[in-house]
C-alpha atoms as a PDB file:
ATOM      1  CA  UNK A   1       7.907  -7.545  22.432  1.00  0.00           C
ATOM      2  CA  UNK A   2       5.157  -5.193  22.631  1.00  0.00           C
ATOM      3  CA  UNK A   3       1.211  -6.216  21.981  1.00  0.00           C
ATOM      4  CA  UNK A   4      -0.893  -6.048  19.462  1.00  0.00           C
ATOM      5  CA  UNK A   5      -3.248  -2.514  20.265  1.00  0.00           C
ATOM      6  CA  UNK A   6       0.606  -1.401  22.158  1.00  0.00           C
ATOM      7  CA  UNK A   7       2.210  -1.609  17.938  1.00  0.00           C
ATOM      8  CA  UNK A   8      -0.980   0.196  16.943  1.00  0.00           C
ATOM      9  CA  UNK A   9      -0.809   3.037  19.048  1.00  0.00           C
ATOM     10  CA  UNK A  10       2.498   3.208  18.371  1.00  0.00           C
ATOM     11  CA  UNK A  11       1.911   3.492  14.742  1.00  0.00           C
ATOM     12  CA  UNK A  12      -0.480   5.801  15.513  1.00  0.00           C
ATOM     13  CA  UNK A  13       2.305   8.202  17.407  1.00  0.00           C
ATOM     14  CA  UNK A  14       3.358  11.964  15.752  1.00  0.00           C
ATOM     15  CA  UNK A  15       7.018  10.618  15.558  1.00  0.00           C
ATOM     16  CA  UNK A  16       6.259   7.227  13.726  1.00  0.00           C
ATOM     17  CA  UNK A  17       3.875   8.836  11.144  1.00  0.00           C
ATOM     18  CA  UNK A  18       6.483  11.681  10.267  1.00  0.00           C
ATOM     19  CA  UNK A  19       9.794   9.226  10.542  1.00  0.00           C
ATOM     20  CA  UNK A  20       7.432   7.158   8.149  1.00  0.00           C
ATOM     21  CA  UNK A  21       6.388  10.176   6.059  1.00  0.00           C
ATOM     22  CA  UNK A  22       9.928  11.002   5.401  1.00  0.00           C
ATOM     23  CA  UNK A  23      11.102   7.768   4.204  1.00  0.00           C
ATOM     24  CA  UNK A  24       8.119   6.929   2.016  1.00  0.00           C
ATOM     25  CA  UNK A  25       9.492  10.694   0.089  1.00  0.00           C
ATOM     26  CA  UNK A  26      13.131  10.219   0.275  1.00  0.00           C
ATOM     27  CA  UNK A  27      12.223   6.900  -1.869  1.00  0.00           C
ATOM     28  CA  UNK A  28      10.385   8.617  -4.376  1.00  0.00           C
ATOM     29  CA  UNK A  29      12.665  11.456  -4.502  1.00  0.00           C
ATOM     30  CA  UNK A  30      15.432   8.796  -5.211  1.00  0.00           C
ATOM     31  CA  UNK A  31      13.085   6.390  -7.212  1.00  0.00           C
ATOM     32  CA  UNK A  32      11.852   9.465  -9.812  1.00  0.00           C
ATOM     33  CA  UNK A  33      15.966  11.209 -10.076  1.00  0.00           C
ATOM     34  CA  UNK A  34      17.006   7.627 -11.440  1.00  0.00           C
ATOM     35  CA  UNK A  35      13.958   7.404 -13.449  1.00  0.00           C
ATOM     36  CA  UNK A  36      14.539  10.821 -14.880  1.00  0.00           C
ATOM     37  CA  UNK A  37      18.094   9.598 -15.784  1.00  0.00           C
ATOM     38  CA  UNK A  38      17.059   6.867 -18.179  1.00  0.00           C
ATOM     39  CA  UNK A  39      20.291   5.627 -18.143  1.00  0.00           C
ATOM     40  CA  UNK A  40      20.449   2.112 -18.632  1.00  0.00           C
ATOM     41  CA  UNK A  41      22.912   2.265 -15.045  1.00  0.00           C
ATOM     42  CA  UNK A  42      20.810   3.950 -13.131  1.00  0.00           C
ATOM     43  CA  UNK A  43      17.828   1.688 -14.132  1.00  0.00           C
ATOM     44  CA  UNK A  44      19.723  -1.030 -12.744  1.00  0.00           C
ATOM     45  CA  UNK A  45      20.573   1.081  -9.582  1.00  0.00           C
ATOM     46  CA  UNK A  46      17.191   1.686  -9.228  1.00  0.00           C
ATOM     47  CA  UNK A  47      16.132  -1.637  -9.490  1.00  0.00           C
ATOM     48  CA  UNK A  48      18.433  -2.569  -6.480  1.00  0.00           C
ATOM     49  CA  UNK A  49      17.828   0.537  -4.569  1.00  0.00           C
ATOM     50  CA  UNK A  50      13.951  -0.933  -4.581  1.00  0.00           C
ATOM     51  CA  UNK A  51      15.389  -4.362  -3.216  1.00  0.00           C
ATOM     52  CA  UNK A  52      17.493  -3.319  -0.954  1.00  0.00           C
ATOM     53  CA  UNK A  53      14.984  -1.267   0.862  1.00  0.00           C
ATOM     54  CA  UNK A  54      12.325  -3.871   0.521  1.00  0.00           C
ATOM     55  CA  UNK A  55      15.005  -6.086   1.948  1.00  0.00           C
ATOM     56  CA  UNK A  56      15.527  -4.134   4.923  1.00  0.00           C
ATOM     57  CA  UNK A  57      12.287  -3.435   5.409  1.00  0.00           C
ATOM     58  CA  UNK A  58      11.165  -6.389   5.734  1.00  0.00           C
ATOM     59  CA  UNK A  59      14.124  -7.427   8.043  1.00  0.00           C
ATOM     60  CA  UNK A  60      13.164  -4.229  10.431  1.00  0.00           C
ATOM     61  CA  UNK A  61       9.489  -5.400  10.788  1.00  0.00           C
ATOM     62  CA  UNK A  62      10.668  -8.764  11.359  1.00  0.00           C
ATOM     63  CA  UNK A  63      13.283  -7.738  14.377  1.00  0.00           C
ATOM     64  CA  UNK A  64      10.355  -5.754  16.206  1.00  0.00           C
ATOM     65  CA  UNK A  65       8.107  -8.648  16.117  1.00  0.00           C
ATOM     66  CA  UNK A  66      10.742 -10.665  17.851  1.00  0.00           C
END
C-alpha cells in the first residue's frame, strides 16, 4: 500500500510516535498492576493480556503491509 521510505516517514510522524508512545505505557501500566497483584488469576490474565496484544499486533502490521 504505501512504500518503503513512504512507512518510514510515516513512522517518523508526531502522531505515530505519540499514538505509539501511549500504547507502549498503557501496557506497562496494565502489565506492572497485574504483576503487583500476584494473584495466581491475574498472572494468568496477564499472560493472555501479553498474547492478545502480541496477537493483534502482529495482525495490524500485517493488514498495512497488504
Amino acid at each position: 500500500m504505501f512504500s518503503h521510505h513512504a512507512r518510514i516517514e510515516m513512522s517518523q510522524s508526531y502522531p505515530v510516535r505519540s499514538l505509539a508512545r501511549f500504547l507502549i505505557r498503557f501496557y506497562k501500566t496494565a502489565e506492572h498492576k497485574l504483576e503487583q497483584s500476584g494473584a495466581p488469576s491475574a498472572r494468568r490474565a496477564h499472560s493472555r493480556f501479553t498474547a492478545l496484544f502480541k496477537e493483534e499486533y502482529q495482525k495490524a502490521l500485517k493488514s498495512k503491509d497488504k
